[in-house]
PDB file of N, CA and C in Angstrom:
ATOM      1  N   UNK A   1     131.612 114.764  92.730  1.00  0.00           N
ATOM      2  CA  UNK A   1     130.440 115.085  91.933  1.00  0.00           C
ATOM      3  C   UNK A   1     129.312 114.131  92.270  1.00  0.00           C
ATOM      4  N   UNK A   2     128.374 114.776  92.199  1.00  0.00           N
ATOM      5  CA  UNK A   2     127.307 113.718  92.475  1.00  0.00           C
ATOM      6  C   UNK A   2     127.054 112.776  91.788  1.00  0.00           C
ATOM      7  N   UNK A   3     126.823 111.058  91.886  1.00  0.00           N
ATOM      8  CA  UNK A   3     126.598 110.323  91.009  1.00  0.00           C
ATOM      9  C   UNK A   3     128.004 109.553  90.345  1.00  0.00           C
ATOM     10  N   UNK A   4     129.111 110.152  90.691  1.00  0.00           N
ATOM     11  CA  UNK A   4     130.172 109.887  90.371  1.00  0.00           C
ATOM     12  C   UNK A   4     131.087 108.901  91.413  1.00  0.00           C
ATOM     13  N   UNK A   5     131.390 108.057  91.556  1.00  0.00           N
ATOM     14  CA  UNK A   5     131.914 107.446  92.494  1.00  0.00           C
ATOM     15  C   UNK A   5     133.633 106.791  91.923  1.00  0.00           C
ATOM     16  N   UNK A   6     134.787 106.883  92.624  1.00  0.00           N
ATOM     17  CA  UNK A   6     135.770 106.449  91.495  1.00  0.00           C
ATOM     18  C   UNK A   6     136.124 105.284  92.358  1.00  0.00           C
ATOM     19  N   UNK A   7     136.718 104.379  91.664  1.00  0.00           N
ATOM     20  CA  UNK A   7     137.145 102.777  92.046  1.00  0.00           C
ATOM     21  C   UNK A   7     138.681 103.396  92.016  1.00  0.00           C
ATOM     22  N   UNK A   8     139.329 103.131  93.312  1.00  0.00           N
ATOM     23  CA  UNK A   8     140.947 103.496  93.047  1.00  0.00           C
ATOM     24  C   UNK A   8     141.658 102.163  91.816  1.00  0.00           C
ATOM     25  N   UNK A   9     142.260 102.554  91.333  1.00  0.00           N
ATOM     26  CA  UNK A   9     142.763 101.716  90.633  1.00  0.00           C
ATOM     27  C   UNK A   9     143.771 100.446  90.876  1.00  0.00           C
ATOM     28  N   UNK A  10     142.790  99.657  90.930  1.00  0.00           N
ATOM     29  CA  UNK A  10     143.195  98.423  91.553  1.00  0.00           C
ATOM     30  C   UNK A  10     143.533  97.231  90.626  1.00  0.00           C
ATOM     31  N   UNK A  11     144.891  97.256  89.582  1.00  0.00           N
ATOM     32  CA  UNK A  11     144.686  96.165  88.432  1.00  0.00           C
ATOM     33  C   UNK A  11     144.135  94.806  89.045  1.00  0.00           C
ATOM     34  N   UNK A  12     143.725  94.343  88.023  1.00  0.00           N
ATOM     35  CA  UNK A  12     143.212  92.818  88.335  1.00  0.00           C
ATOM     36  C   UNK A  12     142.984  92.089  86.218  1.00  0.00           C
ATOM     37  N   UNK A  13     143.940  91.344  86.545  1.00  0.00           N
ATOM     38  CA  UNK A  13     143.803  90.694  85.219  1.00  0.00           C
ATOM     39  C   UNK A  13     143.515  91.158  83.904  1.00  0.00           C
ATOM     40  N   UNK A  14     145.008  92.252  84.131  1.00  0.00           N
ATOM     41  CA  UNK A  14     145.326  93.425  82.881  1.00  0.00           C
ATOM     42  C   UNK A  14     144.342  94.544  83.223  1.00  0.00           C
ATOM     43  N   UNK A  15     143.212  94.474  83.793  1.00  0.00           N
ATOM     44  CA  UNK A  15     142.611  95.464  83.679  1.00  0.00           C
ATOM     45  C   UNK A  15     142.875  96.638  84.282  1.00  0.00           C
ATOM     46  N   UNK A  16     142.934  98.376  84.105  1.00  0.00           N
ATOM     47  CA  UNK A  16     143.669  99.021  85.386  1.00  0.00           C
ATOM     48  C   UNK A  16     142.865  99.100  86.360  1.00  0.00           C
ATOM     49  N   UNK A  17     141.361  99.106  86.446  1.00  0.00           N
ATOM     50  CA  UNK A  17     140.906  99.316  87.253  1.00  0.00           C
ATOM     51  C   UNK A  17     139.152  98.166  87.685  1.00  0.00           C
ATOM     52  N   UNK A  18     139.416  97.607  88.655  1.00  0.00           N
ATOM     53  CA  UNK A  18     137.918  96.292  88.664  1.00  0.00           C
ATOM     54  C   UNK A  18     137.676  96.418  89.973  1.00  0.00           C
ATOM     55  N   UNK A  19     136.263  96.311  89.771  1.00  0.00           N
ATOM     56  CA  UNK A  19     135.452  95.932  91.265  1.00  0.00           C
ATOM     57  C   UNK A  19     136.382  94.992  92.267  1.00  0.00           C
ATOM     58  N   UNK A  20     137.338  94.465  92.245  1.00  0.00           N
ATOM     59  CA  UNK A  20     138.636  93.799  93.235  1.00  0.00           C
ATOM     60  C   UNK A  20     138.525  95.230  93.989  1.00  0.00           C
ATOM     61  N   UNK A  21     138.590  96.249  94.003  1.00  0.00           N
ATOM     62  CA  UNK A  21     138.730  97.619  94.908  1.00  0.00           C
ATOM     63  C   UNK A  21     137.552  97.576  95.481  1.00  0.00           C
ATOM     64  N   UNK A  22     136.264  96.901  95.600  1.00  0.00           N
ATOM     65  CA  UNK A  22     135.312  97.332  96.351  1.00  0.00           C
ATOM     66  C   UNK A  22     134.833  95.746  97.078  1.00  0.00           C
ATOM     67  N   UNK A  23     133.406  96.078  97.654  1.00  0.00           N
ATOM     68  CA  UNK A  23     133.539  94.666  98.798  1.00  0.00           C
ATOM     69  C   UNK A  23     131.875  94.741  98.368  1.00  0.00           C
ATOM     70  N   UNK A  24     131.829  92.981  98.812  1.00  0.00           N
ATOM     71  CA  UNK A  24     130.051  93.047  98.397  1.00  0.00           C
ATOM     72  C   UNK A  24     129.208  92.913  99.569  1.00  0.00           C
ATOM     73  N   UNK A  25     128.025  93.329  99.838  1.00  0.00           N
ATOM     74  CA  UNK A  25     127.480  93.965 100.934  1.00  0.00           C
ATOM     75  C   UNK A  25     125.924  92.820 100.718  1.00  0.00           C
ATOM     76  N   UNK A  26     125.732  91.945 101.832  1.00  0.00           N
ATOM     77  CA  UNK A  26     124.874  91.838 101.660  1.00  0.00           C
ATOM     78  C   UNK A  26     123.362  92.201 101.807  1.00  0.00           C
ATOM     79  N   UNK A  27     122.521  91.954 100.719  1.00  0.00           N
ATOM     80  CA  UNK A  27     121.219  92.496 100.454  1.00  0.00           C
ATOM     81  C   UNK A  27     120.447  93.239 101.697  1.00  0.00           C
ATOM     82  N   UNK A  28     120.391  92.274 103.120  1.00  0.00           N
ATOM     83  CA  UNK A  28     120.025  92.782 103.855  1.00  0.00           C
ATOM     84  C   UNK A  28     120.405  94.097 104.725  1.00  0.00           C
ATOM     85  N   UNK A  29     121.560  93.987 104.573  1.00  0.00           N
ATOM     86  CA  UNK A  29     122.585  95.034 104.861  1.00  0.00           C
ATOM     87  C   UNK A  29     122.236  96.382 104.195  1.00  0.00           C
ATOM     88  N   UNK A  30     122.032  95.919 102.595  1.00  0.00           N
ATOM     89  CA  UNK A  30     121.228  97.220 101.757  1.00  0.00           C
ATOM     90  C   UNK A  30     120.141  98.108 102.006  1.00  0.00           C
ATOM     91  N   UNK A  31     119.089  96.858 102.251  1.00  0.00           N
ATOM     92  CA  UNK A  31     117.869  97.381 102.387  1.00  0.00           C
ATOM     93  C   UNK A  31     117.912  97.779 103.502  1.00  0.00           C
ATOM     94  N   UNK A  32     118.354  97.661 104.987  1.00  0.00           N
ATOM     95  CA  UNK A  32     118.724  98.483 106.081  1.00  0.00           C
ATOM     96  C   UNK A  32     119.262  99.703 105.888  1.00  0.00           C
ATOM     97  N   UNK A  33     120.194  99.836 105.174  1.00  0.00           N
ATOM     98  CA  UNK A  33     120.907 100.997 104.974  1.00  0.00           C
ATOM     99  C   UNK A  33     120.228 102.322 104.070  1.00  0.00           C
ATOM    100  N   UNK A  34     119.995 101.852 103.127  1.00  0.00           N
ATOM    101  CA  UNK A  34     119.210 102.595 102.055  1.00  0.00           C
ATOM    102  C   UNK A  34     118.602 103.678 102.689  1.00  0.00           C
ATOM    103  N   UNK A  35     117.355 103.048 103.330  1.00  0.00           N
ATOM    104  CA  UNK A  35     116.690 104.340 103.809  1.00  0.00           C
ATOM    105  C   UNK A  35     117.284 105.638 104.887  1.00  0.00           C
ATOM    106  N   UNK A  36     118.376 105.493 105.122  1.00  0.00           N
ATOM    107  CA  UNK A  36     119.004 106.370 106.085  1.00  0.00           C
ATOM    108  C   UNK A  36     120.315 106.812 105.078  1.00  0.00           C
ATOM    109  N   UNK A  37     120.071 106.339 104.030  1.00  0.00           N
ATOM    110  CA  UNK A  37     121.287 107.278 103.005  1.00  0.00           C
ATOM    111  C   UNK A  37     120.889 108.108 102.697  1.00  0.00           C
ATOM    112  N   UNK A  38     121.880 109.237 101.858  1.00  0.00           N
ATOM    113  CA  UNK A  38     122.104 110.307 101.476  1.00  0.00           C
ATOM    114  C   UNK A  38     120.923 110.565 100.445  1.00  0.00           C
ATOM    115  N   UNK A  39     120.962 109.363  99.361  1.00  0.00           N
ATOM    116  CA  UNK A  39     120.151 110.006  98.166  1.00  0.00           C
ATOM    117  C   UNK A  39     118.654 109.086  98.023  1.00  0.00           C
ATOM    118  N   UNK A  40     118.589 108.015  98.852  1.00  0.00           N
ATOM    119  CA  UNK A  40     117.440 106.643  98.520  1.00  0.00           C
ATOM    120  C   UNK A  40     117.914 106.129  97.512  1.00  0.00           C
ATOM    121  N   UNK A  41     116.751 105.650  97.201  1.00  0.00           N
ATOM    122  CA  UNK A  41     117.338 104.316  96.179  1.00  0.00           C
ATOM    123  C   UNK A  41     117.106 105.630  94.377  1.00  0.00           C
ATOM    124  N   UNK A  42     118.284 105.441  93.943  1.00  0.00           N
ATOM    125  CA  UNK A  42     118.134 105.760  92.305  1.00  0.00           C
ATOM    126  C   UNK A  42     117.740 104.713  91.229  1.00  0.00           C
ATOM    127  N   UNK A  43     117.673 105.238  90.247  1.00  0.00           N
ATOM    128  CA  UNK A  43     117.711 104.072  89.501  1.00  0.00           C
ATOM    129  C   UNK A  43     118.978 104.755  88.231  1.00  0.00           C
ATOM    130  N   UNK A  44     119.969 103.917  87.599  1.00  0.00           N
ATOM    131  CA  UNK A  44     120.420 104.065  86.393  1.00  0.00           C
ATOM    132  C   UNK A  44     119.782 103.579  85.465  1.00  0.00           C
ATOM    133  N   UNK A  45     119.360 104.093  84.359  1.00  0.00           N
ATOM    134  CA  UNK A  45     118.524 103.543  83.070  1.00  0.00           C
ATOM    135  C   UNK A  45     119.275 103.155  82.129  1.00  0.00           C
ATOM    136  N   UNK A  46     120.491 103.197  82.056  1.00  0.00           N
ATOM    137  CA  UNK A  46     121.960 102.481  81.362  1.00  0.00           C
ATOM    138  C   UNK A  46     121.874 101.303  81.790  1.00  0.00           C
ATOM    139  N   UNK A  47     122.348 100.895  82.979  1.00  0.00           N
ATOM    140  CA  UNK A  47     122.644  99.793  83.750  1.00  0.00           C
ATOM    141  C   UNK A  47     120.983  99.020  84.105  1.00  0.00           C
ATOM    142  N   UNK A  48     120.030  99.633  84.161  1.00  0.00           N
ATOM    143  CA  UNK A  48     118.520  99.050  84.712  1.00  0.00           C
ATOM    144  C   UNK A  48     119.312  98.165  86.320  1.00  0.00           C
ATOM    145  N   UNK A  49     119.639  99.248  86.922  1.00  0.00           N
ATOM    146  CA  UNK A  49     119.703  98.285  88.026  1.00  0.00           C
ATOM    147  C   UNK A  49     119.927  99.829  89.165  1.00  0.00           C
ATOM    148  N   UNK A  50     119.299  99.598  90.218  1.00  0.00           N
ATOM    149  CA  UNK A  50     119.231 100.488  91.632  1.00  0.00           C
ATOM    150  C   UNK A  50     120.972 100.807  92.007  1.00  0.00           C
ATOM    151  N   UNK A  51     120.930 102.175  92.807  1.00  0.00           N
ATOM    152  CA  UNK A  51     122.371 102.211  93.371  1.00  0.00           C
ATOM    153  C   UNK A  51     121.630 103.537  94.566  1.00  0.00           C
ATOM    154  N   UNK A  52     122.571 103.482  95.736  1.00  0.00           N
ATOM    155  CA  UNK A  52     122.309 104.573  96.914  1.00  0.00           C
ATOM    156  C   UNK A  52     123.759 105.586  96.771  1.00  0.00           C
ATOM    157  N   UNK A  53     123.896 106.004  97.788  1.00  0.00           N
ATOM    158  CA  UNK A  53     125.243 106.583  98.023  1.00  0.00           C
ATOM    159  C   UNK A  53     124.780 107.251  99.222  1.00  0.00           C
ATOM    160  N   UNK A  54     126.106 107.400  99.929  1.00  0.00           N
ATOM    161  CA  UNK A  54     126.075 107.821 101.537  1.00  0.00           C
ATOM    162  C   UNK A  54     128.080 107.723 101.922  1.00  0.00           C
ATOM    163  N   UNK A  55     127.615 108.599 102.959  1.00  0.00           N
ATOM    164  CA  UNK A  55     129.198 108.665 103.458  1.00  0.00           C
ATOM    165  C   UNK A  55     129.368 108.077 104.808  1.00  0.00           C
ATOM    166  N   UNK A  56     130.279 107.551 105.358  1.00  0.00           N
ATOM    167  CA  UNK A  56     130.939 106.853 106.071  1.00  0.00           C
ATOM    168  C   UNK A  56     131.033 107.895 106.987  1.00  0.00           C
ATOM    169  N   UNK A  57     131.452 107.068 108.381  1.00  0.00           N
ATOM    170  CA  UNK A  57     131.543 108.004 109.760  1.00  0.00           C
ATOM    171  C   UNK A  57     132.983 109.221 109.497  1.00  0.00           C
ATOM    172  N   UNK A  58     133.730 108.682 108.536  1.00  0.00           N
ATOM    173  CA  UNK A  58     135.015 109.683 108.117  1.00  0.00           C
ATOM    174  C   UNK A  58     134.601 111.061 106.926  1.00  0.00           C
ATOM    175  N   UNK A  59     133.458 110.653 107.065  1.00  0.00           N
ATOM    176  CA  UNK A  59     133.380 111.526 105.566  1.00  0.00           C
ATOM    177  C   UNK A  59     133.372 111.120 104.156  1.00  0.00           C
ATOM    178  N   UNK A  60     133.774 109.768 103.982  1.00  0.00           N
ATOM    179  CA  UNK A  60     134.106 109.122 102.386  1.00  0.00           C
ATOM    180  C   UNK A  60     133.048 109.106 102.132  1.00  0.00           C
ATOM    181  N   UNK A  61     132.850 109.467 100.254  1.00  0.00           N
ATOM    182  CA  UNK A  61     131.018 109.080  99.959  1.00  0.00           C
ATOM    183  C   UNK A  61     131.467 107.542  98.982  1.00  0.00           C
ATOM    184  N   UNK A  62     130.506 107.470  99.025  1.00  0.00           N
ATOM    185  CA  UNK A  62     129.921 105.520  98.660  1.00  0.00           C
ATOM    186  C   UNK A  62     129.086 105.723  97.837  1.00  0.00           C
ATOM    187  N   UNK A  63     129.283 104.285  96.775  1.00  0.00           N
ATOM    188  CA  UNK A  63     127.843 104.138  96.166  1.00  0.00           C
ATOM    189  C   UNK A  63     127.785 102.512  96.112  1.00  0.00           C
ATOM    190  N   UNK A  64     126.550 102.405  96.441  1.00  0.00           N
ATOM    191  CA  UNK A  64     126.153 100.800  96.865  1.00  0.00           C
ATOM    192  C   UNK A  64     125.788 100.266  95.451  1.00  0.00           C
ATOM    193  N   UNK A  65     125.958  99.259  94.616  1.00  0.00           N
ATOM    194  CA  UNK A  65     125.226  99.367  93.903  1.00  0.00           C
ATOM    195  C   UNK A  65     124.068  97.552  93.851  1.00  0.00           C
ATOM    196  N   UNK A  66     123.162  97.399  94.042  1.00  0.00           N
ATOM    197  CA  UNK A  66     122.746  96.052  93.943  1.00  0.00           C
ATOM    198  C   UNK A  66     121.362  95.987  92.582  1.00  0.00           C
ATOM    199  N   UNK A  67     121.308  94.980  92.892  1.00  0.00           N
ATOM    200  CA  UNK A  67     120.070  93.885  92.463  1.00  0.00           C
ATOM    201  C   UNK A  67     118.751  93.997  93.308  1.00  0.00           C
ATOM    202  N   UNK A  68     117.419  94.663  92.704  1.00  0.00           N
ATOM    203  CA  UNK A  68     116.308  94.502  93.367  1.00  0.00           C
ATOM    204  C   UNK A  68     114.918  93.599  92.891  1.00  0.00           C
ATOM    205  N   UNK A  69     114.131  93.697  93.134  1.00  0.00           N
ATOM    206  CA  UNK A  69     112.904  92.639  92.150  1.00  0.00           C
ATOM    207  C   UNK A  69     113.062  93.406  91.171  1.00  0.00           C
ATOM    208  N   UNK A  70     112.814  94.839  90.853  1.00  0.00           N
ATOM    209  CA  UNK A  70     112.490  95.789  89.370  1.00  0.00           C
ATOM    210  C   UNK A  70     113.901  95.304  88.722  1.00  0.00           C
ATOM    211  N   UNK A  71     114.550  95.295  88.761  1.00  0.00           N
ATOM    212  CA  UNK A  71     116.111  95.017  87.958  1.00  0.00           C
ATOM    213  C   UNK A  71     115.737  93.191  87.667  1.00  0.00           C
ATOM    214  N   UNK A  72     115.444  92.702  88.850  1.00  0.00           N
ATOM    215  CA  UNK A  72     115.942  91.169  88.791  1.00  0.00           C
ATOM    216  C   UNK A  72     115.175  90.540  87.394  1.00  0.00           C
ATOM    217  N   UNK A  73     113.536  91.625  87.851  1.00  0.00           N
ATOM    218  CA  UNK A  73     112.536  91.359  86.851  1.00  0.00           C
ATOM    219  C   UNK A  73     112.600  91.858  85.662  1.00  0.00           C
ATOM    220  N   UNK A  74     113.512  92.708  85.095  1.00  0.00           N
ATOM    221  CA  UNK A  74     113.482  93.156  83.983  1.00  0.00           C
ATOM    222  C   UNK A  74     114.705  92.244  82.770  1.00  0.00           C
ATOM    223  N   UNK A  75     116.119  91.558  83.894  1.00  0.00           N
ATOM    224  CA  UNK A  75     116.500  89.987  83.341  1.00  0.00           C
ATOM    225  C   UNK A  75     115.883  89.344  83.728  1.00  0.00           C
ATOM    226  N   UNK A  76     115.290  88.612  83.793  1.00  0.00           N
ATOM    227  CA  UNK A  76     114.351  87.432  83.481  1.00  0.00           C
ATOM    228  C   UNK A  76     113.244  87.580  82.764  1.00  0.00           C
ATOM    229  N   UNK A  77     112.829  89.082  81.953  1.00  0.00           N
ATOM    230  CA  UNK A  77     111.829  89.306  81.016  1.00  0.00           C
ATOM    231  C   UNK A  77     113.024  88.921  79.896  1.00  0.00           C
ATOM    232  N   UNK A  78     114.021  89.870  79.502  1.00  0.00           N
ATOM    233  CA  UNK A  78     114.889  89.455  78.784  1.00  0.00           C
ATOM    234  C   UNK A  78     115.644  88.349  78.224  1.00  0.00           C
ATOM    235  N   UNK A  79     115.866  87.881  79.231  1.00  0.00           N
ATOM    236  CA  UNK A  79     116.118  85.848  79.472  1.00  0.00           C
ATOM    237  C   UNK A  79     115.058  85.289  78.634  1.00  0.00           C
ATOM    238  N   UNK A  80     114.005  85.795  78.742  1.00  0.00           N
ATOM    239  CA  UNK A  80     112.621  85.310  78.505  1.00  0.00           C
ATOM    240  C   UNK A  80     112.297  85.242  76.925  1.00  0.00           C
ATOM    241  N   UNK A  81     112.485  86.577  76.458  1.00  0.00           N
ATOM    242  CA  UNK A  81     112.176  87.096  74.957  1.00  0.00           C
ATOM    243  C   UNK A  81     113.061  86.874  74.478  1.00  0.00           C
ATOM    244  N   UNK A  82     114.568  86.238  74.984  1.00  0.00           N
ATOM    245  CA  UNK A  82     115.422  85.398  74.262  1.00  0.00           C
ATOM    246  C   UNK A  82     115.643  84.159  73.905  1.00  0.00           C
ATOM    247  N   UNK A  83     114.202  83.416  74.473  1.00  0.00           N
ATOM    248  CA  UNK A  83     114.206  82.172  74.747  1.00  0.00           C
ATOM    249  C   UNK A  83     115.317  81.543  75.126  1.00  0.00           C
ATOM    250  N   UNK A  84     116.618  82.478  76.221  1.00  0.00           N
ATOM    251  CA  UNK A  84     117.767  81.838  76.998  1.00  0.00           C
ATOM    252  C   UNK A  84     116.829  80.790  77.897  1.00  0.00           C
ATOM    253  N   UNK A  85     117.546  79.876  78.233  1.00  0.00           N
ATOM    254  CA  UNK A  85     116.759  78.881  79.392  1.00  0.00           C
ATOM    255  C   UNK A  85     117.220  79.113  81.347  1.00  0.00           C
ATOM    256  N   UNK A  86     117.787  80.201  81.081  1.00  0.00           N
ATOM    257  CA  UNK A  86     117.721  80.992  82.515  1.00  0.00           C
ATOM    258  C   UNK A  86     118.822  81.975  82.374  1.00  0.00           C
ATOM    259  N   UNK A  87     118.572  82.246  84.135  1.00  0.00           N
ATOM    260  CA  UNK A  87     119.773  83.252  84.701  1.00  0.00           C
ATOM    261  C   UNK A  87     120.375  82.894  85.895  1.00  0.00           C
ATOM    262  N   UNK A  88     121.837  83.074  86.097  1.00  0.00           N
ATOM    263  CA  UNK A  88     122.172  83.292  87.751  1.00  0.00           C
ATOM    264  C   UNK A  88     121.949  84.292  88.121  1.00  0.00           C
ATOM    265  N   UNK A  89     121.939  84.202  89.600  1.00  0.00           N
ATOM    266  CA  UNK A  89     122.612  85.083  90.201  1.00  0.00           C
ATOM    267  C   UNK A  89     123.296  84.879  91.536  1.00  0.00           C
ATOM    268  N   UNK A  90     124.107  85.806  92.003  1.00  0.00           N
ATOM    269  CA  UNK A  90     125.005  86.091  92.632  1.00  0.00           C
ATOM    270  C   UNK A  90     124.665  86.132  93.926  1.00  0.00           C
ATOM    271  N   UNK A  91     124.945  84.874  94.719  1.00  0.00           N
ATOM    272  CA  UNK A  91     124.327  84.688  96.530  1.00  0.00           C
ATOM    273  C   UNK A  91     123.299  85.208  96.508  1.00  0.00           C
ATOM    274  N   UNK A  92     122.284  84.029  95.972  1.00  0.00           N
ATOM    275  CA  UNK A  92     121.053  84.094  96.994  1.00  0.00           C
ATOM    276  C   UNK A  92     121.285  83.938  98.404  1.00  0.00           C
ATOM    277  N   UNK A  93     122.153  83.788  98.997  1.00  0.00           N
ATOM    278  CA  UNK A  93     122.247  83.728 100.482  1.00  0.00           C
ATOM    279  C   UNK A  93     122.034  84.704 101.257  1.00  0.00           C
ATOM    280  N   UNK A  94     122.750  85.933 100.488  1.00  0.00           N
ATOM    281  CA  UNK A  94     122.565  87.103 100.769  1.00  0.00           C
ATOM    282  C   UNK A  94     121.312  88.352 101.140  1.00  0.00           C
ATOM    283  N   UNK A  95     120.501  86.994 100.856  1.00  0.00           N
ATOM    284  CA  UNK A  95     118.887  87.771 100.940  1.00  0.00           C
ATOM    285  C   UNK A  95     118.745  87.883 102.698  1.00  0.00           C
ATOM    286  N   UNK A  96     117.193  88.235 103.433  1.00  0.00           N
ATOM    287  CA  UNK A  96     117.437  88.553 104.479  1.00  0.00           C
ATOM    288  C   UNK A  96     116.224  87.409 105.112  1.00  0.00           C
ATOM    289  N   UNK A  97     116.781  86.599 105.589  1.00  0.00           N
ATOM    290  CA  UNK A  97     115.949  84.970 106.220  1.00  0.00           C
ATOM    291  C   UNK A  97     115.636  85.346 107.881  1.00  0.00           C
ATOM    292  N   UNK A  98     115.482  86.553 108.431  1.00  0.00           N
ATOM    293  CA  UNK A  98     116.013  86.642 109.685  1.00  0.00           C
ATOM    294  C   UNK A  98     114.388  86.018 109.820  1.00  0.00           C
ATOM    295  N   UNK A  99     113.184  86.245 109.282  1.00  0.00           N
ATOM    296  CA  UNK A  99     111.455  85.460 109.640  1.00  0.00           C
ATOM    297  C   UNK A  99     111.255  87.434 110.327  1.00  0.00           C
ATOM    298  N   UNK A 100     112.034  88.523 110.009  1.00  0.00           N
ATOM    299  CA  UNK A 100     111.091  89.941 110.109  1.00  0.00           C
ATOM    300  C   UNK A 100     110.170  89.629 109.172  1.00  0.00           C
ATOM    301  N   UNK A 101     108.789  90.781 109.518  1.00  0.00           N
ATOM    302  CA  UNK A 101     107.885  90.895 108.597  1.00  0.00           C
ATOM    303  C   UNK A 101     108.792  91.562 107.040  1.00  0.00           C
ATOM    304  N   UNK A 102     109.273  92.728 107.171  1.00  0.00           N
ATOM    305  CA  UNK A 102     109.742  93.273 106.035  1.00  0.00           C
ATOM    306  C   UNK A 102     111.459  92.769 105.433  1.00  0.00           C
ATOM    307  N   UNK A 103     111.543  91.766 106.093  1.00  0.00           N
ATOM    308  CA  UNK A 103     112.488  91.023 105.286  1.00  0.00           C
ATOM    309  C   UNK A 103     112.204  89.521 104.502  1.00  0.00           C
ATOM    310  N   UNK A 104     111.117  89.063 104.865  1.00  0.00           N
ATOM    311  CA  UNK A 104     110.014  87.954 104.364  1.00  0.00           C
ATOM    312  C   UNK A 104     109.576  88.668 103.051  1.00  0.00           C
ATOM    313  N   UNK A 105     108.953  89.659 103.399  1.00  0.00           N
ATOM    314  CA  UNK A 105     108.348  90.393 101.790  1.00  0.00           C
ATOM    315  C   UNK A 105     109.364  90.351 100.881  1.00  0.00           C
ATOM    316  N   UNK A 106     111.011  91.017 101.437  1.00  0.00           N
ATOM    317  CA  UNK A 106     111.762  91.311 100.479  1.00  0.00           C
ATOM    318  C   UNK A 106     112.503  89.972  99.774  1.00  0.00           C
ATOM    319  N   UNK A 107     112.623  89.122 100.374  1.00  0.00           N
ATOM    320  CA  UNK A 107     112.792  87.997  99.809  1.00  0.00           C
ATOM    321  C   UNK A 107     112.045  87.460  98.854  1.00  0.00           C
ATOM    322  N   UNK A 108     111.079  87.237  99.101  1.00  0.00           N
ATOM    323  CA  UNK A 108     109.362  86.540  98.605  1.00  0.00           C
ATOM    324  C   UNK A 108     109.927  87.568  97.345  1.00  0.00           C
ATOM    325  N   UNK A 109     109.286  88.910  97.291  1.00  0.00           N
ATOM    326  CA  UNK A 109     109.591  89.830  95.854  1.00  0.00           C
ATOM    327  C   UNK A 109     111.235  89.239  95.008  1.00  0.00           C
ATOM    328  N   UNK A 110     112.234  88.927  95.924  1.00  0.00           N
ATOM    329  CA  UNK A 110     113.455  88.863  95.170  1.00  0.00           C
ATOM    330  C   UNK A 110     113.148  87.690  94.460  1.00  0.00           C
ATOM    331  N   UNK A 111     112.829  86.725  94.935  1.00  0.00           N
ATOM    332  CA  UNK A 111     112.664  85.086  94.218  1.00  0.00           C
ATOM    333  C   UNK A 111     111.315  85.328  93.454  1.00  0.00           C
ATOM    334  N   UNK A 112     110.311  85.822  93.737  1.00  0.00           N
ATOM    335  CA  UNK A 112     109.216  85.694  92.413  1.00  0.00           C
ATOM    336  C   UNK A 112     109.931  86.878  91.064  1.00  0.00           C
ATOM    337  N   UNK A 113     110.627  87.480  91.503  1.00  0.00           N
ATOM    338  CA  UNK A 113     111.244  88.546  89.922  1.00  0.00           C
ATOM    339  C   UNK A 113     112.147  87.888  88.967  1.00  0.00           C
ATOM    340  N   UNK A 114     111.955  86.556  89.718  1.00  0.00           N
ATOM    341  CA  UNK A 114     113.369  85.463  89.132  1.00  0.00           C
ATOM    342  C   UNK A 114     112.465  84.791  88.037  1.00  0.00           C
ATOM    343  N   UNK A 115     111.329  84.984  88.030  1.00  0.00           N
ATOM    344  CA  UNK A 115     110.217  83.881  87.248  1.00  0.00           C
ATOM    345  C   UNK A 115     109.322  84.938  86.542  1.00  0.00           C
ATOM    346  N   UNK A 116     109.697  85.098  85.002  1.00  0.00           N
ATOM    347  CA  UNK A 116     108.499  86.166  84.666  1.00  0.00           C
ATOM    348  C   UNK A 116     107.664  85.469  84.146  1.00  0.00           C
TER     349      UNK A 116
END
């Protein structure tokens, strides 16, 4: 079904089924990919955070799901109006340092959405 993606059930610490079944992809890897997927970038309004989907050279369909400035920026408004005194997140490493023009922007946008 479209939009539907299932995690095989992979226990992990009682739970029957956790992201332990899937692998994390980094950012740059995303934003490469994205535009040559199946659907572009969505947004979930549950989750406030971007996801793609696309199928593999076998046929399997996928759904990517990450962190963009619009998501990053909408916790750290929240962080904000909670007067929490920050947020992590999850490998900044993962951003894309290669010195491309359009991987400079995407960085630059990921780290200023960190500061509202």
């Amino acid at each position: 079904q479209d939009h539907v993606c299932s995690l095989p059930k992979v226990p992990f610490r009682g739970a029957p089924c956790s992201d332990a079944a899937g692998s994390q992809v980094p950012y740059s890897t995303i934003m490469k990919q994205v535009n040559s997927s199946l659907s572009g970038v969505l947004w979930d309004e549950v989750q406030k955070a971007p996801f793609y989907e696309y199928k593999d050279s076998v046929g399997q369909f996928h759904q990517v799901w990450f962190d963009d400035p619009r998501s990053i920026s909408l916790k750290a408004a929240y962080m904000k109006s909670r007067g929490l005194r920050g947020i992590g997140m999850w490998n900044g490493n993962s951003l894309d340092y290669s010195g491309e023009a359009a991987a400079k922007q995407q960085t630059q946008a990921m780290w200023q959405a960190l500061t509202p």
